[in-house]
PDB file of N, CA and C in Angstrom:
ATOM      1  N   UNK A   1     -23.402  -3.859 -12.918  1.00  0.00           N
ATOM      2  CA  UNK A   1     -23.711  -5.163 -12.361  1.00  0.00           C
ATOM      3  C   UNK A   1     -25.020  -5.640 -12.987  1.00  0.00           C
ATOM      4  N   UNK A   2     -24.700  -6.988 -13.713  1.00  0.00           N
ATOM      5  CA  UNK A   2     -25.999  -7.426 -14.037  1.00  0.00           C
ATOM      6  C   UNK A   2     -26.770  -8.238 -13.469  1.00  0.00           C
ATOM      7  N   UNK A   3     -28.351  -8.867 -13.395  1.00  0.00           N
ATOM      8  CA  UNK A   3     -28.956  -9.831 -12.883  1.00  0.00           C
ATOM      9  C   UNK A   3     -27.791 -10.657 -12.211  1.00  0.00           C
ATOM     10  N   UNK A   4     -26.863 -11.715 -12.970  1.00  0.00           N
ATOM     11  CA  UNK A   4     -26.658 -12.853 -13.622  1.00  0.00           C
ATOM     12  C   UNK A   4     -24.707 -12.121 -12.465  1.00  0.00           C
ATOM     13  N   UNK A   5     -24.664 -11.532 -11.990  1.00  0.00           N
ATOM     14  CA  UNK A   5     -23.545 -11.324 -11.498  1.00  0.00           C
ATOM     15  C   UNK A   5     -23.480 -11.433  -9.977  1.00  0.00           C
ATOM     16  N   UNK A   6     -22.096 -12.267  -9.658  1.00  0.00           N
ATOM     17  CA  UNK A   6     -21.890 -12.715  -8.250  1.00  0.00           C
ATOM     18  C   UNK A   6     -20.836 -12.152  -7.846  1.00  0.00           C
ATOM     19  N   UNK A   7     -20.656 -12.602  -6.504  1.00  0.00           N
ATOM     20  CA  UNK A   7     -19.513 -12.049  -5.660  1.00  0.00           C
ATOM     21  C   UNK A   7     -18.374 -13.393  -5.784  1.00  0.00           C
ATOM     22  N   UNK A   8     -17.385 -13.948  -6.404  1.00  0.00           N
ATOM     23  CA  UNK A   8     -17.050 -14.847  -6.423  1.00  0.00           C
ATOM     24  C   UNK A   8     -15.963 -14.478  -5.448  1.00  0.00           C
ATOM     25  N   UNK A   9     -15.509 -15.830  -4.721  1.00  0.00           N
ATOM     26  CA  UNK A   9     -14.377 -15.134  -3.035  1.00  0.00           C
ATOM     27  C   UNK A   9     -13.826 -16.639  -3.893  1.00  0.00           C
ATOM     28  N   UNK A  10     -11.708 -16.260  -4.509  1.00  0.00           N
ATOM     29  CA  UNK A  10     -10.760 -16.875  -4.399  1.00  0.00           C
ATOM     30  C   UNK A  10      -9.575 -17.260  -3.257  1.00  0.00           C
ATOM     31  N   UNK A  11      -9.519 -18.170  -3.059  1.00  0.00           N
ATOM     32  CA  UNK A  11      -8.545 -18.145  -1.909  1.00  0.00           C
ATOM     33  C   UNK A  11      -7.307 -18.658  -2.680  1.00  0.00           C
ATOM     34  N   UNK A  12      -5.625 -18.209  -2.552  1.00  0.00           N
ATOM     35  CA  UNK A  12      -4.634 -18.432  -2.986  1.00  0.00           C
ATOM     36  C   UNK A  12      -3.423 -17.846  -2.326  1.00  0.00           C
ATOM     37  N   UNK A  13      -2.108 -18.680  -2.719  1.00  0.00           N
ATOM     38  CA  UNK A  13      -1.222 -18.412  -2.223  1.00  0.00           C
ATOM     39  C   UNK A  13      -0.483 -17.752  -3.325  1.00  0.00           C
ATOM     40  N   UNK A  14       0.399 -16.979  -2.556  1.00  0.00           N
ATOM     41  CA  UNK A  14       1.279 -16.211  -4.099  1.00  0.00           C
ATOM     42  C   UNK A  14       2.570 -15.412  -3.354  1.00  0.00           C
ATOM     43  N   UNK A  15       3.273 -14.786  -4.222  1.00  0.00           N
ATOM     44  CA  UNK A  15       4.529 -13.913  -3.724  1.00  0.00           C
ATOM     45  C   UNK A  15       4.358 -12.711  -4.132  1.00  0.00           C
ATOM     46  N   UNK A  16       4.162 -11.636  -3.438  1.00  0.00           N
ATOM     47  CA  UNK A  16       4.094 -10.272  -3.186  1.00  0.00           C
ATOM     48  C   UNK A  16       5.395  -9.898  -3.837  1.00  0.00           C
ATOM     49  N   UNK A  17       5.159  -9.592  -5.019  1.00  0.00           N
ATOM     50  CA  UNK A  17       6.439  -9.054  -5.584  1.00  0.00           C
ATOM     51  C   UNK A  17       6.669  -7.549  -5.825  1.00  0.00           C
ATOM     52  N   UNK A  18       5.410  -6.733  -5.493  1.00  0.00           N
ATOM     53  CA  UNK A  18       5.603  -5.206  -5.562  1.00  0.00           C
ATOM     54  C   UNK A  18       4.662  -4.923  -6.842  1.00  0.00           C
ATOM     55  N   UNK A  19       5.274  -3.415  -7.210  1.00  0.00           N
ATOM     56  CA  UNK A  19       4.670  -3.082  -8.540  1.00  0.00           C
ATOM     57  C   UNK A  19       2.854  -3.586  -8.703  1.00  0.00           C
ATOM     58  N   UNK A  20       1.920  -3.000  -7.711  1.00  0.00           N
ATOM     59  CA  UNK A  20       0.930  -3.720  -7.893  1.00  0.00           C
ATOM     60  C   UNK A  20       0.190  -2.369  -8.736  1.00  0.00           C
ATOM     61  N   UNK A  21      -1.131  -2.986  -9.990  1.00  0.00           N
ATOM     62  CA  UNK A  21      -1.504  -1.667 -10.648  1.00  0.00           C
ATOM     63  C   UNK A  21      -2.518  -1.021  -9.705  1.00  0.00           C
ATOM     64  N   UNK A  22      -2.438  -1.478  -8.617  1.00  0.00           N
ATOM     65  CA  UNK A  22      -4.003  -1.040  -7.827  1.00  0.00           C
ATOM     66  C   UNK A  22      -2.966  -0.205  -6.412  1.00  0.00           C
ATOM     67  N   UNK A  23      -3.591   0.522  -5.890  1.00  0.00           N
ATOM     68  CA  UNK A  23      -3.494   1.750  -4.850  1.00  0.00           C
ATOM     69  C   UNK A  23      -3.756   0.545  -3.604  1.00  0.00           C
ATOM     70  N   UNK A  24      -2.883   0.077  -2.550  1.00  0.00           N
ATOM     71  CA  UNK A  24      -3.586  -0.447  -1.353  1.00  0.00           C
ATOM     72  C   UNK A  24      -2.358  -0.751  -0.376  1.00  0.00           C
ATOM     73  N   UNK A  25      -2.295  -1.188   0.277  1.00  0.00           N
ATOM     74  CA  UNK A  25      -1.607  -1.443   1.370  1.00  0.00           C
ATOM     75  C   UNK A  25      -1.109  -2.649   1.645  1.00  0.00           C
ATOM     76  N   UNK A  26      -0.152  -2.502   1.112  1.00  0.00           N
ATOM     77  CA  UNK A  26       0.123  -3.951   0.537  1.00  0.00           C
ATOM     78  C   UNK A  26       0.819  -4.418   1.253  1.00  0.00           C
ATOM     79  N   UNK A  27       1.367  -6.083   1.210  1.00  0.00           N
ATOM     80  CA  UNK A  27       2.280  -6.716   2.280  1.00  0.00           C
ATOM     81  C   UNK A  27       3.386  -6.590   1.815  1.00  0.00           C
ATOM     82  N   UNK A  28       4.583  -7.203   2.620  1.00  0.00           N
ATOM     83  CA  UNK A  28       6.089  -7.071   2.926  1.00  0.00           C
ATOM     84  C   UNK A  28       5.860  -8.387   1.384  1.00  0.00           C
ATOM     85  N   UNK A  29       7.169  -7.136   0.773  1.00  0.00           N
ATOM     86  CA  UNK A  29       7.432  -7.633  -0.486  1.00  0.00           C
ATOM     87  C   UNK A  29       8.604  -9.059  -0.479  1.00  0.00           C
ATOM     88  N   UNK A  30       8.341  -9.850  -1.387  1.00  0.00           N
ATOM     89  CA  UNK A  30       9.350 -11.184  -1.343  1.00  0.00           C
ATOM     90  C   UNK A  30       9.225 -12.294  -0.511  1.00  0.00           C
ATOM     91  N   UNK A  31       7.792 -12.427  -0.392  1.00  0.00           N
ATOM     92  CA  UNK A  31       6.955 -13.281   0.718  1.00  0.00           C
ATOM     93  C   UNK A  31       5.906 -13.539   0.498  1.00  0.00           C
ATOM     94  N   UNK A  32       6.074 -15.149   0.580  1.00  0.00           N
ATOM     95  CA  UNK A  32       4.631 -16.263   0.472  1.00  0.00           C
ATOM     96  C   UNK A  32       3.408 -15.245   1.238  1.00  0.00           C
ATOM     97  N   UNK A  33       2.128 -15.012   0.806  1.00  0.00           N
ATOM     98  CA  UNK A  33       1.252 -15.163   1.506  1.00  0.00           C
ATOM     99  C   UNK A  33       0.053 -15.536   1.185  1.00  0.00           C
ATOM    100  N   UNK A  34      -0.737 -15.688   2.008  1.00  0.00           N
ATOM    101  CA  UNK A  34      -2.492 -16.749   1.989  1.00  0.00           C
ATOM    102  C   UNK A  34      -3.065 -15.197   1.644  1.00  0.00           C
ATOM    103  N   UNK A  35      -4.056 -15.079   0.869  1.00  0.00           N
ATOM    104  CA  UNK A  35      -4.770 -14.470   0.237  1.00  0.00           C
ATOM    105  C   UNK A  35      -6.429 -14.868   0.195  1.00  0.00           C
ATOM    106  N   UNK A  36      -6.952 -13.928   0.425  1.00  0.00           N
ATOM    107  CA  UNK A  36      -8.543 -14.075  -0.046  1.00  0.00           C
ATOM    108  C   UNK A  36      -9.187 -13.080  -1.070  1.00  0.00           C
ATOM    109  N   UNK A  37      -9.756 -13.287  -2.405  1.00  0.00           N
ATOM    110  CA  UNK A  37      -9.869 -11.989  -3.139  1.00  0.00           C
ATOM    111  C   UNK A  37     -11.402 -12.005  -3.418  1.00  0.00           C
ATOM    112  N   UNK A  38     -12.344 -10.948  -3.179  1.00  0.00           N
ATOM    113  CA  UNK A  38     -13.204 -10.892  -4.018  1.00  0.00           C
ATOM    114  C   UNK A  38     -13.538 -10.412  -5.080  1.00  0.00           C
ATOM    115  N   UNK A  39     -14.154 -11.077  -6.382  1.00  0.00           N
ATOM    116  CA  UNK A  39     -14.516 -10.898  -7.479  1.00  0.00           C
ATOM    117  C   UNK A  39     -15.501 -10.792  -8.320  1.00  0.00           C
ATOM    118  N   UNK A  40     -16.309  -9.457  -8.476  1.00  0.00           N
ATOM    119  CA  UNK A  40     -17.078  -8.886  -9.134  1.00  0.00           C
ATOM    120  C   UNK A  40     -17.091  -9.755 -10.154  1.00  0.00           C
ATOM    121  N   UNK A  41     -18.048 -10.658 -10.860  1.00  0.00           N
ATOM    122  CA  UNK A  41     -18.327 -11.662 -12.266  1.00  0.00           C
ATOM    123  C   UNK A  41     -19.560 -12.066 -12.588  1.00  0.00           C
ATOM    124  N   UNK A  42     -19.389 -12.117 -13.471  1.00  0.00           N
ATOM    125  CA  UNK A  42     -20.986 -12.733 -14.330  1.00  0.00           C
ATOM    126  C   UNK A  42     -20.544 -14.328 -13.744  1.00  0.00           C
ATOM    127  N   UNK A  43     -21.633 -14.721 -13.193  1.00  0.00           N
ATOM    128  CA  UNK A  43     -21.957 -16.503 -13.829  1.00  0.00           C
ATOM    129  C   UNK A  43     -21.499 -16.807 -12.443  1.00  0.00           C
ATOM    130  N   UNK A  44     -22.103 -17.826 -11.786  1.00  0.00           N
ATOM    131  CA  UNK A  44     -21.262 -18.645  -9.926  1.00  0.00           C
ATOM    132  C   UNK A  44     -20.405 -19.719 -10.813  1.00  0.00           C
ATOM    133  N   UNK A  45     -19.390 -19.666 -12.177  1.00  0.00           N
ATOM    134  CA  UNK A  45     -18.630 -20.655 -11.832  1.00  0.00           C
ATOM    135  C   UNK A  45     -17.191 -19.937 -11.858  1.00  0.00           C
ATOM    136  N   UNK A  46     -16.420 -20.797 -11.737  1.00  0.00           N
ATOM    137  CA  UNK A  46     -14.593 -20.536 -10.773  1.00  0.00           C
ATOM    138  C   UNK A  46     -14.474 -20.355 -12.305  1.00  0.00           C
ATOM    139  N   UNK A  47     -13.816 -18.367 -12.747  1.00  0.00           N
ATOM    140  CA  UNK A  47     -13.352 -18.030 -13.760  1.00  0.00           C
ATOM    141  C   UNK A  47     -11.852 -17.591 -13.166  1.00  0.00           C
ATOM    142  N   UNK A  48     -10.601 -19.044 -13.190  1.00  0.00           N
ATOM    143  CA  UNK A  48      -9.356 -19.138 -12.007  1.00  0.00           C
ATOM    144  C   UNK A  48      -8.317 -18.035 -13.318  1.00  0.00           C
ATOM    145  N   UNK A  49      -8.377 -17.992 -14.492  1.00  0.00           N
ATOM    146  CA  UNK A  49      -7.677 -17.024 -15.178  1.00  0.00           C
ATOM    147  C   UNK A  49      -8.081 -15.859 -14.803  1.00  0.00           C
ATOM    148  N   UNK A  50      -9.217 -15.325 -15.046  1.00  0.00           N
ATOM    149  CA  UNK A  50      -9.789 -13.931 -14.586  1.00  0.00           C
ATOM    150  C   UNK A  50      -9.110 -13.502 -12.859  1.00  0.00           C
ATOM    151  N   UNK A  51      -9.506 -14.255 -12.345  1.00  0.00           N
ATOM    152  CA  UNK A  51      -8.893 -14.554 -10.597  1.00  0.00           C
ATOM    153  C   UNK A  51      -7.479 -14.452 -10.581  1.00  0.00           C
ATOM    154  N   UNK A  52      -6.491 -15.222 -11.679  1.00  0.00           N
ATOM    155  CA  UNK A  52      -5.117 -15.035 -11.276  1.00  0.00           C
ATOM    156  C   UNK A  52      -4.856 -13.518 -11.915  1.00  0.00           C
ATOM    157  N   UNK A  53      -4.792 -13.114 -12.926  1.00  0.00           N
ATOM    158  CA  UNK A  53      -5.182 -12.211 -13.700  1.00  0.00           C
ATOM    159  C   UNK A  53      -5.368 -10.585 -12.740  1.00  0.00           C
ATOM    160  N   UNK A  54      -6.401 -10.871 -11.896  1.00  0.00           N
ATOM    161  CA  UNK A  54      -6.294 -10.136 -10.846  1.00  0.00           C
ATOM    162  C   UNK A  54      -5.871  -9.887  -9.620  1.00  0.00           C
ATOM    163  N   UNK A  55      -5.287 -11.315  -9.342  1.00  0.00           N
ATOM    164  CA  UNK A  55      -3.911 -11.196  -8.432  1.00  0.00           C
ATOM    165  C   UNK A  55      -3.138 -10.300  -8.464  1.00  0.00           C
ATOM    166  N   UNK A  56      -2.554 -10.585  -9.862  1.00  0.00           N
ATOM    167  CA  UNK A  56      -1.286 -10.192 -10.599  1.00  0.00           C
ATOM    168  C   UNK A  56      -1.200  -8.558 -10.417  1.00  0.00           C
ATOM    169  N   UNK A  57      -2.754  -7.942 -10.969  1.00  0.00           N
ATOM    170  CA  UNK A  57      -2.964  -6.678 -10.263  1.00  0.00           C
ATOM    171  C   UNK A  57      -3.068  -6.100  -9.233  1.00  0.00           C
ATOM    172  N   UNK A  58      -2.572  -7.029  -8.451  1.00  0.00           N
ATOM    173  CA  UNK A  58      -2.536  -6.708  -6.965  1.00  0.00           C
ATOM    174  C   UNK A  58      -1.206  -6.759  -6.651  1.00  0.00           C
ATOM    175  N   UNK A  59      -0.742  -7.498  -7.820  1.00  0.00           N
ATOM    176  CA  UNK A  59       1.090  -7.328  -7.142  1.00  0.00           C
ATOM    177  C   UNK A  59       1.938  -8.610  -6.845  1.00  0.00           C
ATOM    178  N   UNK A  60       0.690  -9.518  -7.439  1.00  0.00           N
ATOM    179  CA  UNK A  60       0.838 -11.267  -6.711  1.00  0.00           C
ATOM    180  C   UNK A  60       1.641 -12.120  -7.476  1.00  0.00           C
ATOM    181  N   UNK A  61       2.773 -12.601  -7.681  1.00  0.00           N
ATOM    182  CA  UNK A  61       3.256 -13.407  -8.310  1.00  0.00           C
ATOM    183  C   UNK A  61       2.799 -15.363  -8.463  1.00  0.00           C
ATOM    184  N   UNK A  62       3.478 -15.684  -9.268  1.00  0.00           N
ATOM    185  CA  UNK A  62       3.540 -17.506  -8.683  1.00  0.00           C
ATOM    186  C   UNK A  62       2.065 -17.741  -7.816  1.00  0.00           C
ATOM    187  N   UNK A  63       1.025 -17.526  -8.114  1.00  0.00           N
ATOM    188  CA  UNK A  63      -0.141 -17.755  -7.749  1.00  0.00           C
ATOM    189  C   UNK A  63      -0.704 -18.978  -8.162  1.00  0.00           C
ATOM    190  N   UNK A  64      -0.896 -19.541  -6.785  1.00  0.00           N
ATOM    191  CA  UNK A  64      -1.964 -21.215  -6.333  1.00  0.00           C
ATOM    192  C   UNK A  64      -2.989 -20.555  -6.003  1.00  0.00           C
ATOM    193  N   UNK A  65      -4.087 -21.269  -6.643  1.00  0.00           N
ATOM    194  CA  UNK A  65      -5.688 -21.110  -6.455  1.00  0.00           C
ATOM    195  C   UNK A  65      -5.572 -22.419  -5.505  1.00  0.00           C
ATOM    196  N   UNK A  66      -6.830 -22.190  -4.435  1.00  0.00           N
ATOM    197  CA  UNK A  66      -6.661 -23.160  -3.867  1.00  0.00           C
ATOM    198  C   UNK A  66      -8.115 -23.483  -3.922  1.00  0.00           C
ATOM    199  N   UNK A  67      -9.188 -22.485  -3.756  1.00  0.00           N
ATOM    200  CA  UNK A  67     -10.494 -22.709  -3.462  1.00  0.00           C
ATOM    201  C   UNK A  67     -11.141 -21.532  -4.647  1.00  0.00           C
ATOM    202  N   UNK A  68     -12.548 -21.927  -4.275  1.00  0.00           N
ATOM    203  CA  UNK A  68     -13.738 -20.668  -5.082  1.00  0.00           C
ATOM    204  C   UNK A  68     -14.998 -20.967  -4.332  1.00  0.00           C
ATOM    205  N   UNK A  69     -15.628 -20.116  -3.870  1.00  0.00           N
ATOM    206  CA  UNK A  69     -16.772 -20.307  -3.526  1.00  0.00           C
ATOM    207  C   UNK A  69     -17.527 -19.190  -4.125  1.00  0.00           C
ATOM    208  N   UNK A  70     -18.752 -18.749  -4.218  1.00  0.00           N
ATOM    209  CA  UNK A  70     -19.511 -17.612  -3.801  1.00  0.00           C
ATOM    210  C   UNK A  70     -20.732 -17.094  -3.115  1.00  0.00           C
ATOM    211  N   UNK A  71     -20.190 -15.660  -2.873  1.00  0.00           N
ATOM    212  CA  UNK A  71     -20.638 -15.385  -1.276  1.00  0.00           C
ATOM    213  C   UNK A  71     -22.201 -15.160  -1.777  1.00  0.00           C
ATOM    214  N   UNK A  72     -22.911 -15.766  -0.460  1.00  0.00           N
ATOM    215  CA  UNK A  72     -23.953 -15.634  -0.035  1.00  0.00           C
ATOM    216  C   UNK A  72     -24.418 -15.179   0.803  1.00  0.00           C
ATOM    217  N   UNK A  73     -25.940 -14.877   0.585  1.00  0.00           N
ATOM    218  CA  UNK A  73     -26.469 -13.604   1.581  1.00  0.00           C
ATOM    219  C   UNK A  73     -26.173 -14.104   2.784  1.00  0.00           C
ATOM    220  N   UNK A  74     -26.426 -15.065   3.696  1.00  0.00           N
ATOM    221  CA  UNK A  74     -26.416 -15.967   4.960  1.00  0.00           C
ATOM    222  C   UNK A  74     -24.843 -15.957   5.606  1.00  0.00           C
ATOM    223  N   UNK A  75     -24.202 -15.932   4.487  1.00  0.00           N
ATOM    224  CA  UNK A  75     -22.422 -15.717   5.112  1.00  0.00           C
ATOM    225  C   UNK A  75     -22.260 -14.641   5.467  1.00  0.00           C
ATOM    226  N   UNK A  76     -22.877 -13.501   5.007  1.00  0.00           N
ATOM    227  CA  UNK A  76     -22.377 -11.773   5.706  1.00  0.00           C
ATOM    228  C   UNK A  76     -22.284 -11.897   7.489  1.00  0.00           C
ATOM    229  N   UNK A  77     -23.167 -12.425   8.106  1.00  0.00           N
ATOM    230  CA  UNK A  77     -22.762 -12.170   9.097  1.00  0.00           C
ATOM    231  C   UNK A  77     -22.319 -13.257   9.898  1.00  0.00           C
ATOM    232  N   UNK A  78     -21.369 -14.437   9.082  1.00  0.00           N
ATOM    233  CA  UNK A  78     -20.629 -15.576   9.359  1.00  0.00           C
ATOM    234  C   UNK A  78     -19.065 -15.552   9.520  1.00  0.00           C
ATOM    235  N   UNK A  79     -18.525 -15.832  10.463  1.00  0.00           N
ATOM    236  CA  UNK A  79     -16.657 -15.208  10.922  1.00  0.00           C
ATOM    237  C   UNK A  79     -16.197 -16.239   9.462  1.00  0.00           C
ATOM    238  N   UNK A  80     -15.584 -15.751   8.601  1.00  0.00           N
ATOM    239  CA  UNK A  80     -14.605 -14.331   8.677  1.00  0.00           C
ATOM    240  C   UNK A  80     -15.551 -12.830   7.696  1.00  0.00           C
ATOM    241  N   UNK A  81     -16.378 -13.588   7.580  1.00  0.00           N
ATOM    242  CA  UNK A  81     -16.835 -12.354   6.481  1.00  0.00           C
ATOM    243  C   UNK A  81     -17.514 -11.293   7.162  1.00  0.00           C
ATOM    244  N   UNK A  82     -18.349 -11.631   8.423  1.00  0.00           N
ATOM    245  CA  UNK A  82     -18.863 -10.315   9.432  1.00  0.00           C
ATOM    246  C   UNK A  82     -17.455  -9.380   9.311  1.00  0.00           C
ATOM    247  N   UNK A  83     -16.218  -9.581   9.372  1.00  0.00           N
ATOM    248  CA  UNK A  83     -15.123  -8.878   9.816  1.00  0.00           C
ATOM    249  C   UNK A  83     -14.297  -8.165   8.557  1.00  0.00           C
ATOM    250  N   UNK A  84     -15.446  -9.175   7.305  1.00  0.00           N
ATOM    251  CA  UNK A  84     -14.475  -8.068   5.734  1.00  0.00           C
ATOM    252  C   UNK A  84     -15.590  -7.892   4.878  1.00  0.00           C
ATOM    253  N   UNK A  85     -16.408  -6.903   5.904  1.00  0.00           N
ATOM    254  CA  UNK A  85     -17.760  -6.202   5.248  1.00  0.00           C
ATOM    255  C   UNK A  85     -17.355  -5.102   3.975  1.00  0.00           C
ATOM    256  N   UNK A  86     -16.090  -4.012   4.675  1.00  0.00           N
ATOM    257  CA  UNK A  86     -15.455  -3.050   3.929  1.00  0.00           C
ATOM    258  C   UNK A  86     -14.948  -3.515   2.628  1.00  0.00           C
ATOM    259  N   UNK A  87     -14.358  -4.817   2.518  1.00  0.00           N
ATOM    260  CA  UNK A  87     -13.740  -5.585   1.499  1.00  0.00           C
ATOM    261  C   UNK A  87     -14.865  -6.064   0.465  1.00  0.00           C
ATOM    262  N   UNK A  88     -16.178  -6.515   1.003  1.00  0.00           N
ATOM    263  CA  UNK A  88     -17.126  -6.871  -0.028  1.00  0.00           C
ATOM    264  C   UNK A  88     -18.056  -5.922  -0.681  1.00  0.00           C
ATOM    265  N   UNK A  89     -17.694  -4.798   0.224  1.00  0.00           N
ATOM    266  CA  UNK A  89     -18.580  -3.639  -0.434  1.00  0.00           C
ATOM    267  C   UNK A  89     -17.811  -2.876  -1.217  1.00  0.00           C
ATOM    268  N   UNK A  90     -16.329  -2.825  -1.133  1.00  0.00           N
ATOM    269  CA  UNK A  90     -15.089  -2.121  -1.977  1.00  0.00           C
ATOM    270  C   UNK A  90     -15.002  -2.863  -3.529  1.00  0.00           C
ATOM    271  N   UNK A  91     -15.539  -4.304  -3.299  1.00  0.00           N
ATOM    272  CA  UNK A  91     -15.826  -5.352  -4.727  1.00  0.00           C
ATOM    273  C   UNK A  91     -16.553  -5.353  -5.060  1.00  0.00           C
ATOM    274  N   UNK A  92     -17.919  -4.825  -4.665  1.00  0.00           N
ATOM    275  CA  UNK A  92     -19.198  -4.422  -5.176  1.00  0.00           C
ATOM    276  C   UNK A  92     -18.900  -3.076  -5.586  1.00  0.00           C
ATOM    277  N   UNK A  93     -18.151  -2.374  -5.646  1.00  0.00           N
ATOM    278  CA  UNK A  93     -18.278  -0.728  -5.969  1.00  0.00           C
ATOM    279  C   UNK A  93     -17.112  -0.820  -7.282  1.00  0.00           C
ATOM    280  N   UNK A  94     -15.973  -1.269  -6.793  1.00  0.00           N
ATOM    281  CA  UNK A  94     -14.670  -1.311  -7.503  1.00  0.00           C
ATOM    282  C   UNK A  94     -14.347  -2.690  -8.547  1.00  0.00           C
ATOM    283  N   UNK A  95     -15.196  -3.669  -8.144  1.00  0.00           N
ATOM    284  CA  UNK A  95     -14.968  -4.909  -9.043  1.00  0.00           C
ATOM    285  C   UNK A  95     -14.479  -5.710  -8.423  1.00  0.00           C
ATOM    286  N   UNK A  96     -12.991  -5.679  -7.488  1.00  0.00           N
ATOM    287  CA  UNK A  96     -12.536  -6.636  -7.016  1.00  0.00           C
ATOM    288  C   UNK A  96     -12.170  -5.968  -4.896  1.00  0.00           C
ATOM    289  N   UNK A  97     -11.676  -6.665  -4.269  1.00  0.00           N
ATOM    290  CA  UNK A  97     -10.967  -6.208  -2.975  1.00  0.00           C
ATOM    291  C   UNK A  97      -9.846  -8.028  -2.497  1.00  0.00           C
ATOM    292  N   UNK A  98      -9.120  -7.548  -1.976  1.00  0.00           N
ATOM    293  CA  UNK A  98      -8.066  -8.318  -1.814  1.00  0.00           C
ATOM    294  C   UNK A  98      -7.765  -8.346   0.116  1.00  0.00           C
ATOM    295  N   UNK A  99      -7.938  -9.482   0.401  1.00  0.00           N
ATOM    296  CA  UNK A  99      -7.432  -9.112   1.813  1.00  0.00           C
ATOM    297  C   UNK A  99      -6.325 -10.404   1.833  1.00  0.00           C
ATOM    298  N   UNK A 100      -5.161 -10.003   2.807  1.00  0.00           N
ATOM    299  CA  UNK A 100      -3.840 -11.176   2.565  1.00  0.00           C
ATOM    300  C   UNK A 100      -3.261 -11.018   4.162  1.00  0.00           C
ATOM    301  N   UNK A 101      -2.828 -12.580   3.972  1.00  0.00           N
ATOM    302  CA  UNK A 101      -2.421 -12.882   5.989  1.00  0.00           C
ATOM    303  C   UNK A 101      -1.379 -12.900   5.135  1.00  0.00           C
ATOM    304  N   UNK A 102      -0.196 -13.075   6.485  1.00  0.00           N
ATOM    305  CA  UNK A 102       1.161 -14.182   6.361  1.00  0.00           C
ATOM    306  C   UNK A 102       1.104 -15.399   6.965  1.00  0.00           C
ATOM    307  N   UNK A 103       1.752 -15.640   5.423  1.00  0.00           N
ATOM    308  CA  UNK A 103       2.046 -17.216   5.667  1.00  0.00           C
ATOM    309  C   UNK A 103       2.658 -17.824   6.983  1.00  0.00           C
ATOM    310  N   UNK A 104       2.181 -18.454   7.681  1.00  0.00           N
ATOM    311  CA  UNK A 104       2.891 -18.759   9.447  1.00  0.00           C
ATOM    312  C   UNK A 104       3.967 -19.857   8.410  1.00  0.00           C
TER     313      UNK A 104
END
């Protein structure tokens, strides 16, 4: 991790198609779902190839970016992120962490 590197948080929709290259617990395959990913990167701007890119390693098909922000110190203990502490420290260690609802 250098100076110049952020926590960038993607939000997207996509289809859980299986076959993901990463170890996790993944959702019910063949189904829309809302996604939030964090991403270990140089630079605070929206790198959305790098982001889909790592979807995909998660298993994510047909992926919509919808948003980009990045996280700041003041949001850690702001709902929803007080509640995906494990997730931002798993992207600080590992590069990326992935947390995914279903689509209502």
């Amino acid at each position: 991790m250098s100076d110049n590197s952020v926590l960038g948080i993607y939000t997207f929709e996509g289809i859980f198609e299986g076959k993901p290259v990463y170890e996790y617990a993944h959702p019910q395959e063949h189904a829309l779902h809302k996604c939030m990913l964090f991403l270990l990167q140089e630079g605070a701007d929206a790198l959305w190839d790098s982001a889909i890119i790592e979807a995909s390693k998660f298993g994510f098909e047909e992926v919509a970016m919808d948003a980009f922000s990045v996280l700041q110190t003041e949001m850690l203990e702001q709902k929803p992120f007080v509640d995906l502490h494990p997730h931002i420290e798993e992207s600080l260690t590992l590069g990326s962490s992935l947390v995914f609802y279903e689509k209502p």
